[in-house]
Protein backbone atom coordinates (compact mmCIF):
# COMPACT_ATOMS: atom_id res chain seq x y z
CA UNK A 1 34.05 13.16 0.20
CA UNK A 2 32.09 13.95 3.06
CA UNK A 3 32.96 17.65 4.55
CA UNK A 4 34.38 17.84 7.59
CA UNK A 5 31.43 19.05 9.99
CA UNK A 6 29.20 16.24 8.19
CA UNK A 7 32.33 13.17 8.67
CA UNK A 8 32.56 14.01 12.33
CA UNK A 9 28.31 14.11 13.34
CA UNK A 10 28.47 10.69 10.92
CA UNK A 11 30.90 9.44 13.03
CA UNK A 12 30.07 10.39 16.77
CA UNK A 13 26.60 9.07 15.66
CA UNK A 14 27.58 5.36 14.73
CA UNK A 15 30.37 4.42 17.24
CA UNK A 16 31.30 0.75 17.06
CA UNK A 17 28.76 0.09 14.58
CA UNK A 18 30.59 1.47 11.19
CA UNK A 19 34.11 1.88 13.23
CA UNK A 20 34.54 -1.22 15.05
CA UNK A 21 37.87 -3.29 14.67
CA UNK A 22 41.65 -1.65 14.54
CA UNK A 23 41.99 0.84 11.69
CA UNK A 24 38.13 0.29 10.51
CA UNK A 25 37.41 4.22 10.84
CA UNK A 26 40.16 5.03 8.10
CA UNK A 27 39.18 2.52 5.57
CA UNK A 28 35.66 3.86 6.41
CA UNK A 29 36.48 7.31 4.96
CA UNK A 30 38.12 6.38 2.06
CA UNK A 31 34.74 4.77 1.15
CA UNK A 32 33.40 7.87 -0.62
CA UNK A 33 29.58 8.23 -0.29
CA UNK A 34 27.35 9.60 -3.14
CA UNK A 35 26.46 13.31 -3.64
CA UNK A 36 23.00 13.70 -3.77
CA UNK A 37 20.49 16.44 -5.49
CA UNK A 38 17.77 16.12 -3.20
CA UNK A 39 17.00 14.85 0.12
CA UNK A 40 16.04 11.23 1.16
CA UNK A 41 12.53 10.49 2.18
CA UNK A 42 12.27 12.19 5.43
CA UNK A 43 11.23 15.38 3.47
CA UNK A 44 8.47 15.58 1.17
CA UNK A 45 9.35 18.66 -0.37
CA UNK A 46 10.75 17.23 -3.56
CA UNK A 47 9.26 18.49 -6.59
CA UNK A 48 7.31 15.77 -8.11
CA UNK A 49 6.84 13.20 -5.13
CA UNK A 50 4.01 11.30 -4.70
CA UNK A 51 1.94 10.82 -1.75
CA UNK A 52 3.31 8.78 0.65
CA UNK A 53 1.00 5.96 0.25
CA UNK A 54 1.27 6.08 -3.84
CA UNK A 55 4.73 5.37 -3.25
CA UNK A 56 4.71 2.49 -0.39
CA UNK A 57 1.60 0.72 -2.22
CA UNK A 58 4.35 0.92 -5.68
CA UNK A 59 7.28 -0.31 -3.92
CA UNK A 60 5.12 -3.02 -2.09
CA UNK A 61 3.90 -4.36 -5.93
CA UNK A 62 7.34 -5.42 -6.74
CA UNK A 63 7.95 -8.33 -4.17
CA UNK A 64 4.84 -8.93 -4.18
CA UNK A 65 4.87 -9.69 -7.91
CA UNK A 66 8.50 -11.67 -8.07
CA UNK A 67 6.98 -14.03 -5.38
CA UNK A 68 3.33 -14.49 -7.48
CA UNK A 69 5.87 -15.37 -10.26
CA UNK A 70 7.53 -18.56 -8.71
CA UNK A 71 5.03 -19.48 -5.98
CA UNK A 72 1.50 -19.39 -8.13
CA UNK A 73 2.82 -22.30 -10.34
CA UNK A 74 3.50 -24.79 -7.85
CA UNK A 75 -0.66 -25.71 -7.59
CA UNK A 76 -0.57 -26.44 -11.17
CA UNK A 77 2.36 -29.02 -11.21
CA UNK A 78 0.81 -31.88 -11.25
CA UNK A 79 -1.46 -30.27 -14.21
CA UNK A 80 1.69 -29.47 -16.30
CA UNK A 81 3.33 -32.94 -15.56
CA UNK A 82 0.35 -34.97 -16.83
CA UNK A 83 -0.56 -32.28 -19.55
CA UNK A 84 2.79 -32.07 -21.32
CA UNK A 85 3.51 -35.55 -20.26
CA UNK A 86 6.87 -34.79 -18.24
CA UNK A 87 8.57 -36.44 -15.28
CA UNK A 88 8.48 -34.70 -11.43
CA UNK A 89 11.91 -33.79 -12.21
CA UNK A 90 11.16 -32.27 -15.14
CA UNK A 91 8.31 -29.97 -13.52
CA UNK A 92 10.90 -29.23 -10.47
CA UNK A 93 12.98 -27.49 -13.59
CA UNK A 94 10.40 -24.91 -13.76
CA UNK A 95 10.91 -23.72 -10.54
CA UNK A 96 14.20 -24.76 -9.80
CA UNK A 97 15.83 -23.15 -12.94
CA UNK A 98 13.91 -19.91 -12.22
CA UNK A 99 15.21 -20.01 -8.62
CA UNK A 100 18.56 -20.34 -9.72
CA UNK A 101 19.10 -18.02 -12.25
CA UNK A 102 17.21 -15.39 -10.02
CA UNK A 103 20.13 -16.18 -7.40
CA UNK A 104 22.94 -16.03 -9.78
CA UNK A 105 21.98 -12.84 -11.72
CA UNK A 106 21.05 -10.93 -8.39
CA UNK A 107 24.63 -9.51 -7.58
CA UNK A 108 24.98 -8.52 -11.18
CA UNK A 109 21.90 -6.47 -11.00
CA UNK A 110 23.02 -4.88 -7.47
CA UNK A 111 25.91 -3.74 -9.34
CA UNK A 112 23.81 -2.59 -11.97
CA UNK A 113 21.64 -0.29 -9.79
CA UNK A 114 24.62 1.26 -8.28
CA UNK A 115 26.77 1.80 -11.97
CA UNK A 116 23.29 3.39 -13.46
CA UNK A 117 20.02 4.07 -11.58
CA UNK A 118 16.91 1.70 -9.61
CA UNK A 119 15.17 2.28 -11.90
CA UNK A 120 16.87 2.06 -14.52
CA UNK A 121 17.31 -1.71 -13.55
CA UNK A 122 14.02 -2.38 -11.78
CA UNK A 123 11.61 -0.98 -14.44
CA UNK A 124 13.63 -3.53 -17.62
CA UNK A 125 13.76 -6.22 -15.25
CA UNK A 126 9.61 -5.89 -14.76
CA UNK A 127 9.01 -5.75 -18.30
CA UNK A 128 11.34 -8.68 -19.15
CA UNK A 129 9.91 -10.84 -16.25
CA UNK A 130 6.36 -10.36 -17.34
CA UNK A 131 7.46 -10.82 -21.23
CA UNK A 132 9.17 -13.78 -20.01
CA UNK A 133 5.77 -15.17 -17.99
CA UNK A 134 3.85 -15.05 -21.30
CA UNK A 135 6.05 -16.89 -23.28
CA UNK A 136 6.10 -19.21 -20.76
CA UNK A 137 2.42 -19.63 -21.12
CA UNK A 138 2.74 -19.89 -24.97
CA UNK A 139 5.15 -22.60 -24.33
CA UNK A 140 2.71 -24.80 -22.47
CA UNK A 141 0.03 -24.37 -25.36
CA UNK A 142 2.15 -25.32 -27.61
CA UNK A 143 3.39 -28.24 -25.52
CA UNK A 144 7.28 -27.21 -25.84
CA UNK A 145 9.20 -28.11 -23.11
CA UNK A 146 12.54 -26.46 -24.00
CA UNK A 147 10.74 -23.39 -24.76
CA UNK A 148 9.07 -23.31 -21.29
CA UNK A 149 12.21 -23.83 -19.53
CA UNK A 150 14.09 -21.51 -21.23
CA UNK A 151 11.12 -18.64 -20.39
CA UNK A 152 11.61 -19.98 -16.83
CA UNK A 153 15.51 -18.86 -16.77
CA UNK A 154 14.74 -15.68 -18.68
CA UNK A 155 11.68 -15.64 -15.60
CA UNK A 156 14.78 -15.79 -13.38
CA UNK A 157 17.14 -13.27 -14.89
CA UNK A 158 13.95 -10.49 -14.31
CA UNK A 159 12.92 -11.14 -11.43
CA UNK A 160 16.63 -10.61 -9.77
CA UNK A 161 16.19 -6.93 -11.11
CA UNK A 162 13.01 -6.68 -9.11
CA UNK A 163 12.74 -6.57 -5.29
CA UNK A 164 16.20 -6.94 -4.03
CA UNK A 165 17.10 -3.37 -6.09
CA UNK A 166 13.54 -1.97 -4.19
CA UNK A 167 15.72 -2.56 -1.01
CA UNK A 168 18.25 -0.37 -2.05
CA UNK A 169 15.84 1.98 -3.71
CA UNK A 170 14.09 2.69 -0.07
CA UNK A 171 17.06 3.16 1.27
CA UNK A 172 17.96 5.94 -0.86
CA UNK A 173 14.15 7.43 -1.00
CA UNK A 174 13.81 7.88 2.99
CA UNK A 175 15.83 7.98 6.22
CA UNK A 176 15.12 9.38 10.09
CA UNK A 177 13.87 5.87 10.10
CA UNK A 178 10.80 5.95 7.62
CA UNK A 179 12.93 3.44 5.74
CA UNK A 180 12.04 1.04 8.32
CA UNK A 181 8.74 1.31 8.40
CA UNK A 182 9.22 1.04 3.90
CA UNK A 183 11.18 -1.88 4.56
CA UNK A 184 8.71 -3.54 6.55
CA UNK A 185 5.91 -2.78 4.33
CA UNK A 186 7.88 -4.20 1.63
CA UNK A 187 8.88 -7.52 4.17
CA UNK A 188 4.70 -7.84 4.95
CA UNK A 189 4.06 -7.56 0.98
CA UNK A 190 6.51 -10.46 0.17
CA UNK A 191 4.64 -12.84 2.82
CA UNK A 192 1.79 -11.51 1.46
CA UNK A 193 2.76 -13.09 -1.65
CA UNK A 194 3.66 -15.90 -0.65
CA UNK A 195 0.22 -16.58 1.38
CA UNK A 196 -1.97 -15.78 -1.86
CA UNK A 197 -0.18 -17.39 -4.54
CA UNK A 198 -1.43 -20.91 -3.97
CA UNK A 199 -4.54 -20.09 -3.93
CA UNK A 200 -4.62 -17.73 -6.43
CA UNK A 201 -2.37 -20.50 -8.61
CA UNK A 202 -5.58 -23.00 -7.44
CA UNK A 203 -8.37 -20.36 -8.32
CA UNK A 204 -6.89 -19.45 -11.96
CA UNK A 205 -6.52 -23.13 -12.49
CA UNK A 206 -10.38 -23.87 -12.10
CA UNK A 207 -10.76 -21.43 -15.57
CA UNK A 208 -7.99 -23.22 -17.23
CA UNK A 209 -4.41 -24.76 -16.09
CA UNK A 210 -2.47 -22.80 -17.95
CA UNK A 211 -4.65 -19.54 -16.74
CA UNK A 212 -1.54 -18.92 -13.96
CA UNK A 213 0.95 -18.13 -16.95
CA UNK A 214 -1.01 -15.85 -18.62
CA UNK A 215 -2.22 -13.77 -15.70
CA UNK A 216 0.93 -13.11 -13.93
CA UNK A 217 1.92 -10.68 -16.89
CA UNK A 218 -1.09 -8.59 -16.10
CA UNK A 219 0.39 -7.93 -12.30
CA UNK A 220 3.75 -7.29 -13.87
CA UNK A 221 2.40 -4.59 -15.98
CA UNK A 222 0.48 -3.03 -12.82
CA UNK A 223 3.75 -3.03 -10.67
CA UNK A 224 5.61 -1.40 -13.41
CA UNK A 225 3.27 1.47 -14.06
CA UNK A 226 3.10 2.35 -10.37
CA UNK A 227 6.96 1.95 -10.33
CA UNK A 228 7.15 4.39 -13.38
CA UNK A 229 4.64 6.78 -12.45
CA UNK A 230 4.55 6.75 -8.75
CA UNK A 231 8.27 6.70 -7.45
CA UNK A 232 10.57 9.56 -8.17
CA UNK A 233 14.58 8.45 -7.45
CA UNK A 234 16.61 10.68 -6.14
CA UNK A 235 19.78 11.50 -8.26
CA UNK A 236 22.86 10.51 -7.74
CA UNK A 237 26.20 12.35 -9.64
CA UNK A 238 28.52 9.02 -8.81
CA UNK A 239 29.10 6.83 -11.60
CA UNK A 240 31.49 3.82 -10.03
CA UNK A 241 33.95 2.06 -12.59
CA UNK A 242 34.22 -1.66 -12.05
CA UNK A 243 37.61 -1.47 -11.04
CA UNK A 244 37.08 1.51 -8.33
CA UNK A 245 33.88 -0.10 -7.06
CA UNK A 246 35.06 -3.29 -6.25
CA UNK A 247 37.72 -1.73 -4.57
CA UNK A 248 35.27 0.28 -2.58
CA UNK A 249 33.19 -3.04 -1.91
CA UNK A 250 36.11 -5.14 -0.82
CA UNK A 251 36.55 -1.89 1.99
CA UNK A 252 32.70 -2.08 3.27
CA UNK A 253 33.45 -5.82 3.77
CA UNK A 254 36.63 -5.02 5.42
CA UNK A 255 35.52 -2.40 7.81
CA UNK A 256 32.10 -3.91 8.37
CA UNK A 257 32.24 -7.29 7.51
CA UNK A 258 32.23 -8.73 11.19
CA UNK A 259 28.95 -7.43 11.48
CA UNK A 260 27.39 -7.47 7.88
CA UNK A 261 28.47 -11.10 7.03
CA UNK A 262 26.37 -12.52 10.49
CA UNK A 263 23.07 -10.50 9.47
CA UNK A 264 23.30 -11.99 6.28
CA UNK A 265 23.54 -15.44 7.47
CA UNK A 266 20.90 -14.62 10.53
CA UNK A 267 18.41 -13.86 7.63
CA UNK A 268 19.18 -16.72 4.88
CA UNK A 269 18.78 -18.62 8.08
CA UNK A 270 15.66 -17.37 8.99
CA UNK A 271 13.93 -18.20 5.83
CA UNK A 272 15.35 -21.78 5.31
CA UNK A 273 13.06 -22.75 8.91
CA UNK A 274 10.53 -20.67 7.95
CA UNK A 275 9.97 -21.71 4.62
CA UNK A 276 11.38 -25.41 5.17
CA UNK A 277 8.85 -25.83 7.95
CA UNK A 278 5.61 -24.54 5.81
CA UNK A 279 6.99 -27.36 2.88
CA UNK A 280 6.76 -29.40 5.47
CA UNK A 281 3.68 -28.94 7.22
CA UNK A 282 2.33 -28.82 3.66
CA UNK A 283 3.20 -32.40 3.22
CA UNK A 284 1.56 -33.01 6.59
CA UNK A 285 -1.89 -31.59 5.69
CA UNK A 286 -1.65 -33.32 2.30
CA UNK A 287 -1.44 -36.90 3.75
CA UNK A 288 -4.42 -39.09 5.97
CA UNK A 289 -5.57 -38.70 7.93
CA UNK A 290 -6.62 -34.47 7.08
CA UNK A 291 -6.29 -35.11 3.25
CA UNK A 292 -6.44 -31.54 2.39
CA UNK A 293 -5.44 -30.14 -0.71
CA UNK A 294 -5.82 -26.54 -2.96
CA UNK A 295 -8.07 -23.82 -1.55
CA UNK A 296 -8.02 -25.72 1.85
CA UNK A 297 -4.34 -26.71 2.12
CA UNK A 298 -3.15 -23.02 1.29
CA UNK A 299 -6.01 -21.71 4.07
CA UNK A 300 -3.80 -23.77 6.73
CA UNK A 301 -0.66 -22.83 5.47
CA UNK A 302 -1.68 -18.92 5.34
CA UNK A 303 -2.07 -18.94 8.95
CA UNK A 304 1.74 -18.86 9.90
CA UNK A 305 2.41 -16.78 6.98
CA UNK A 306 0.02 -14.36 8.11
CA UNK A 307 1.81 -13.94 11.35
CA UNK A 308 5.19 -13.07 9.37
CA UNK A 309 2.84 -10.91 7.63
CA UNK A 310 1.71 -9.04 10.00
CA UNK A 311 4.65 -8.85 12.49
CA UNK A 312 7.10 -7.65 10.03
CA UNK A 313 4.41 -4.52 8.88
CA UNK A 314 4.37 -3.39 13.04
CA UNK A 315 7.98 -4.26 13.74
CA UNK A 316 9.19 -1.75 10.33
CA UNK A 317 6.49 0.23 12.31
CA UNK A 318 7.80 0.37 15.47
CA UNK A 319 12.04 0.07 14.95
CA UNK A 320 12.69 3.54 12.94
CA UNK A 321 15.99 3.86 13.59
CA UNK A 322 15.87 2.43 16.97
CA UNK A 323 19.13 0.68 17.41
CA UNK A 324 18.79 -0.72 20.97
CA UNK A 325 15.03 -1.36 20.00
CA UNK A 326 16.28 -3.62 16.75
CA UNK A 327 18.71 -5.59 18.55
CA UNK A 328 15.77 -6.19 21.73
CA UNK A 329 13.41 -7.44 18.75
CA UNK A 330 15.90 -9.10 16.46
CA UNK A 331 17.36 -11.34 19.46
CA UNK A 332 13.56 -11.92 20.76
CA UNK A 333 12.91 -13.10 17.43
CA UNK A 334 15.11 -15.62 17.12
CA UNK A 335 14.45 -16.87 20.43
CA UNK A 336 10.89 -17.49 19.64
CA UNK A 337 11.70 -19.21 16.42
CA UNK A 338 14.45 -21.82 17.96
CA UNK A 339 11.65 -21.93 21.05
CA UNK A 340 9.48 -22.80 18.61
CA UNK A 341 11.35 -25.55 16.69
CA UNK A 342 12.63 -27.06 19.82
CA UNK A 343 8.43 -27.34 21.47
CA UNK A 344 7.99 -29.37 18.01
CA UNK A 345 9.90 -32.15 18.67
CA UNK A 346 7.58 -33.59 20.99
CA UNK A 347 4.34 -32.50 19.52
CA UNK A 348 5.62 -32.73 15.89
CA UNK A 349 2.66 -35.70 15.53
CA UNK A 350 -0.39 -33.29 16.77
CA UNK A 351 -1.40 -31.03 13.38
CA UNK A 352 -2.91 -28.18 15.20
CA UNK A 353 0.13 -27.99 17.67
CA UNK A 354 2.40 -27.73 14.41
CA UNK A 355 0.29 -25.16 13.18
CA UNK A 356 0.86 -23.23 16.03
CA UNK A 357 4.31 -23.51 16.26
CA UNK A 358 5.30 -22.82 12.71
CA UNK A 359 2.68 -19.68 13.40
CA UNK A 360 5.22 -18.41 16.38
CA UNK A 361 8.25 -19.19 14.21
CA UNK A 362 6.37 -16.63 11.40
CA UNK A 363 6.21 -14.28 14.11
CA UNK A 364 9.86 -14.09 15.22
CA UNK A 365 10.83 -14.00 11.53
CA UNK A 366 8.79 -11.47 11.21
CA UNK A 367 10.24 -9.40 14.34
CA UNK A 368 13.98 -10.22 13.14
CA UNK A 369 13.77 -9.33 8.99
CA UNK A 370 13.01 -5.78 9.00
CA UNK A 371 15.68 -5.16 11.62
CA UNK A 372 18.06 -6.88 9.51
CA UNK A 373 16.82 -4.84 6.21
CA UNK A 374 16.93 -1.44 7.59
CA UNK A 375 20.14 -2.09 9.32
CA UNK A 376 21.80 -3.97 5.73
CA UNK A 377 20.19 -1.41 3.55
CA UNK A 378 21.48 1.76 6.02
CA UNK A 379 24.93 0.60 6.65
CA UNK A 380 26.16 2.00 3.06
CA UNK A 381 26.27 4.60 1.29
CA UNK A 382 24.02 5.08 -1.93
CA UNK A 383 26.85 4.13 -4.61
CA UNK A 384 27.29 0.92 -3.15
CA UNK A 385 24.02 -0.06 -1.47
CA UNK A 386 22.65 -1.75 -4.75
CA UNK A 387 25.80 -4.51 -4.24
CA UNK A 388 25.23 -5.05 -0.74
CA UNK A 389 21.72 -4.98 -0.57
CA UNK A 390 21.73 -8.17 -3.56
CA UNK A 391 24.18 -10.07 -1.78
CA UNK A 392 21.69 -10.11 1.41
CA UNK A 393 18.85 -10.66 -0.76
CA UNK A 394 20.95 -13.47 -3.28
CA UNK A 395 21.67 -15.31 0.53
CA UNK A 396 17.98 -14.89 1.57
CA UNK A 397 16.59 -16.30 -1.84
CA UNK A 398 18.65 -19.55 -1.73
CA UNK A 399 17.50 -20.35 1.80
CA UNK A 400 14.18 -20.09 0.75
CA UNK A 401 14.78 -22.29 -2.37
CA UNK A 402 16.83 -24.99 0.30
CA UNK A 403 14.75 -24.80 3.03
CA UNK A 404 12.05 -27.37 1.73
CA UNK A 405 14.53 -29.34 0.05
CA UNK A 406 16.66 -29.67 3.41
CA UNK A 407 13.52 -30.49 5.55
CA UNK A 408 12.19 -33.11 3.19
CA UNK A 409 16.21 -34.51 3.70
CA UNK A 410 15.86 -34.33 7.20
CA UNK A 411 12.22 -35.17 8.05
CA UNK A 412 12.99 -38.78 6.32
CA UNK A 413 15.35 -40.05 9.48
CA UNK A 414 12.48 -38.56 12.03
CA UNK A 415 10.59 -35.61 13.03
CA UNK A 416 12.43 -35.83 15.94
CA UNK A 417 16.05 -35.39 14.10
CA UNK A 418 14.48 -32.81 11.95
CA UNK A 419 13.08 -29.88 14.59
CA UNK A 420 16.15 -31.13 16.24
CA UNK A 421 18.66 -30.03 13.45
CA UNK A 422 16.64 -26.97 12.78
CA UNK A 423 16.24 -25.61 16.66
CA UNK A 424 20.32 -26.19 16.41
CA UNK A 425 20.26 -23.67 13.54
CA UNK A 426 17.75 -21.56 15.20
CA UNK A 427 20.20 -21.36 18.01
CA UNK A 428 23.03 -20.88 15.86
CA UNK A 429 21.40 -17.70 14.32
CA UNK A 430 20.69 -16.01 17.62
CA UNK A 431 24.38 -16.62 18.88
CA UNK A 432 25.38 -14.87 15.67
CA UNK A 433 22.90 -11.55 15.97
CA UNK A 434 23.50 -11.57 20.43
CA UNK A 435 27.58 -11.42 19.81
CA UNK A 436 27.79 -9.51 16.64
CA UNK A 437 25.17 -7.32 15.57
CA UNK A 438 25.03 -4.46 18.12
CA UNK A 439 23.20 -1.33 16.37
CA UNK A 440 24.59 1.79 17.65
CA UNK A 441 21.65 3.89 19.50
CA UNK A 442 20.54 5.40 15.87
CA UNK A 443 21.62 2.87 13.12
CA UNK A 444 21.18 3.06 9.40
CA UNK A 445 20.87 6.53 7.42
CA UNK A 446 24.28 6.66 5.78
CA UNK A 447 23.84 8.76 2.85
């Protein structure tokens, strides 16, 4: 339990934020937190740290590789379809089966990380996803099917182990708000991801088609070396039993649920646009009369990306612990993004105007998601901050997988219908964050 003197600054320090609602305050204390045997990352006077930058560039490698893992086989689709002589909806399987075993399994590791240690789940999880990857690539020389789908799920079941438990993991390693700027690092390296995996997909592909499979076990074994050798977690004497812990769980979502529930939704809804939008602006470029596909299709598409890229990097930045300064940003955001949606249902015919738009929509993404992270990941203490941290990142992985899905739904009535649907859910995010999330003056850093 927390001692008295440290329970009273925790709570004058948060007021409303981990109080709010009738009787919240009690149920709060009965959440124990962990005890810990060093500091959090504010210090650097742990024996055995790394620099600072050895340990953002290892934590960065992990998103970084789960999204190379899904995202750099989509160029080679077509290849595997006409190769292995397979239906479309037998090619979706590869990615769709990976998707959804990454979003099942991710709660299970959460729990995971908080029974044992990060990396005692992150570091397994790496070495099964890139195992996985290169029997995947066996399975399309030797022209098996089953075998490749199967690799796919086990793909899945890795990669849930991977950057969702690097969430929690910053938010044990740091706090006086270098989390944030962690966090965003880790945000930037995710879109970073996600702009270079087509084209490094399409460049692989010009040595051979199935070059993809067998390179993405190379990065694996890069992210977990600096994982292993680069990041010291700090140790925690808690050891939850399943019964206790979901007791403890079912409290946080008591006590904070009228806050924590609408950030969740604010970022799965964030992602669904984003990602929905760039699936279908990538259909746009594909078709006459631009005609552009590989290198120069992904060039196009990296533009918007690049602004999520780069906004979430200077917003982790810029936020620390910022409260009033998350909230200004996260609300801004989102009124860019549904600004943005709305503008494109009159130009939704003129490319370049599209391009710009889905570029601004990047940008407020990229202002809301490491508000969101530092606040979700600092809410909690360490014990249960593996749980809560998957949920958020389970929600934000199946709007990215339904976002191009739903558009391609949508965008079949009219363009008009679809930017009109999606500003609606734009708007619908923002009313969530403007009414309900309202960061005390310092937020996060619960221990």
């Amino acid at each position: 339990m927390f001692g008295s003197m440290e329970e009273s600054a925790m709570e004058k320090a948060k007021p409303g934020w981990l109080t709010a609602g009738s009787g919240a305050a009690a149920r709060d204390r009965r959440i124990p937190p962990v005890r810990r045997t060093e500091a959090r990352g504010g210090s650097r006077s742990g024996a055995g740290r790394k620099p600072k930058w050895a340990e953002y560039a290892a934590l960065a490698s992990v998103p970084l590789v789960m999204v190379l893992g899904n995202s750099m086989i989509v160029p080679i689709l077509p290849d595997l379809e006409r190769e292995m002589k397979i239906t479309g909806l037998q090619s979706s399987l590869v990615i769709t089966l990976f998707s959804l075993a990454a979003g099942l399994f991710i709660p299970v590791a959460g729990y995971l990380s908080d029974r044992f240690t990060r990396k005692a789940v992150i570091l397994p999880s790496l070495a099964v996803f890139g195992a996985a990857g290169l029997l995947a690539g066996f399975a399309v020389v030797w022209d098996s099917f089953p075998l490749l789908i199967a690799a796919r799920a086990l793909q899945g079941l890795g990669a849930a182990g991977t950057a969702p438990i690097t969430m929690a993991l910053i938010g044990d390693m740091y706090r006086d708000g270098t989390e944030s700027e962690a966090l965003g690092l880790v945000e930037a390296s995710n879109g970073t991801g996600k702009v270079l995996s087509p084209i490094l997909g399409t460049l692989l592909a010009l040595i051979a088609w199935q070059a993809p499979f067998f390179a993405f076990p190379a990065f694996c074994a890069v992210a977990l070396a600096a994982m292993a050798l680069w990041i010291r977690e700090p140790e925690s004497t808690r050891q939850p039993k399943p019964p206790v812990y979901l007791r403890y769980i079912k409290e946080i979502f008591h006590s904070k649920g009228r806050w924590l529930i609408p950030a969740f939704l604010a970022g799965a809804i964030g992602l669904f646009n984003l990602f929905g939008a760039l699936f279908f602006l990538s259909d746009a470029l594909e078709k006459p009369p631009l005609g552009l596909s590989g290198v120069a299709r992904g060039g196009v598409l990296a533009i918007p990306l690049f602004g999520l890229v780069v906004t979430s990097w200077a917003t982790g930045r810029a936020i620390r612990n910022n409260g009033r300064r998350m909230r200004l940003l996260m609300n801004v955001g989102l009124m860019l993004s549904a600004a943005a949606f709305a503008t494109a249902v009159p130009l939704s015919g003129s490319t370049p105007a599209l391009v710009a738009l889905m570029t601004a929509s990047g940008v407020g993404t990229g202002l809301l998601l490491p508000c969101l992270n530092t606040l979700i990941t600092g809410a909690v203490d360490r014990s249960h901050r593996g749980m809560i941290t998957s949920l958020y990142s389970s929600l934000r992985f199946f709007g990215v997988a339904l976002g191009p899905p739903a558009f391609g739904w949508l965008a079949g009535y009219s363009r008009a219908v679809l930017f009109g649907a999606v500003t609606g859910l734009a708007a619908a995010a923002l009313a969530l964050v403007f009414f309900l999330v309202k960061p005390p003056e310092a937020a996060g850093d619960v221990r």
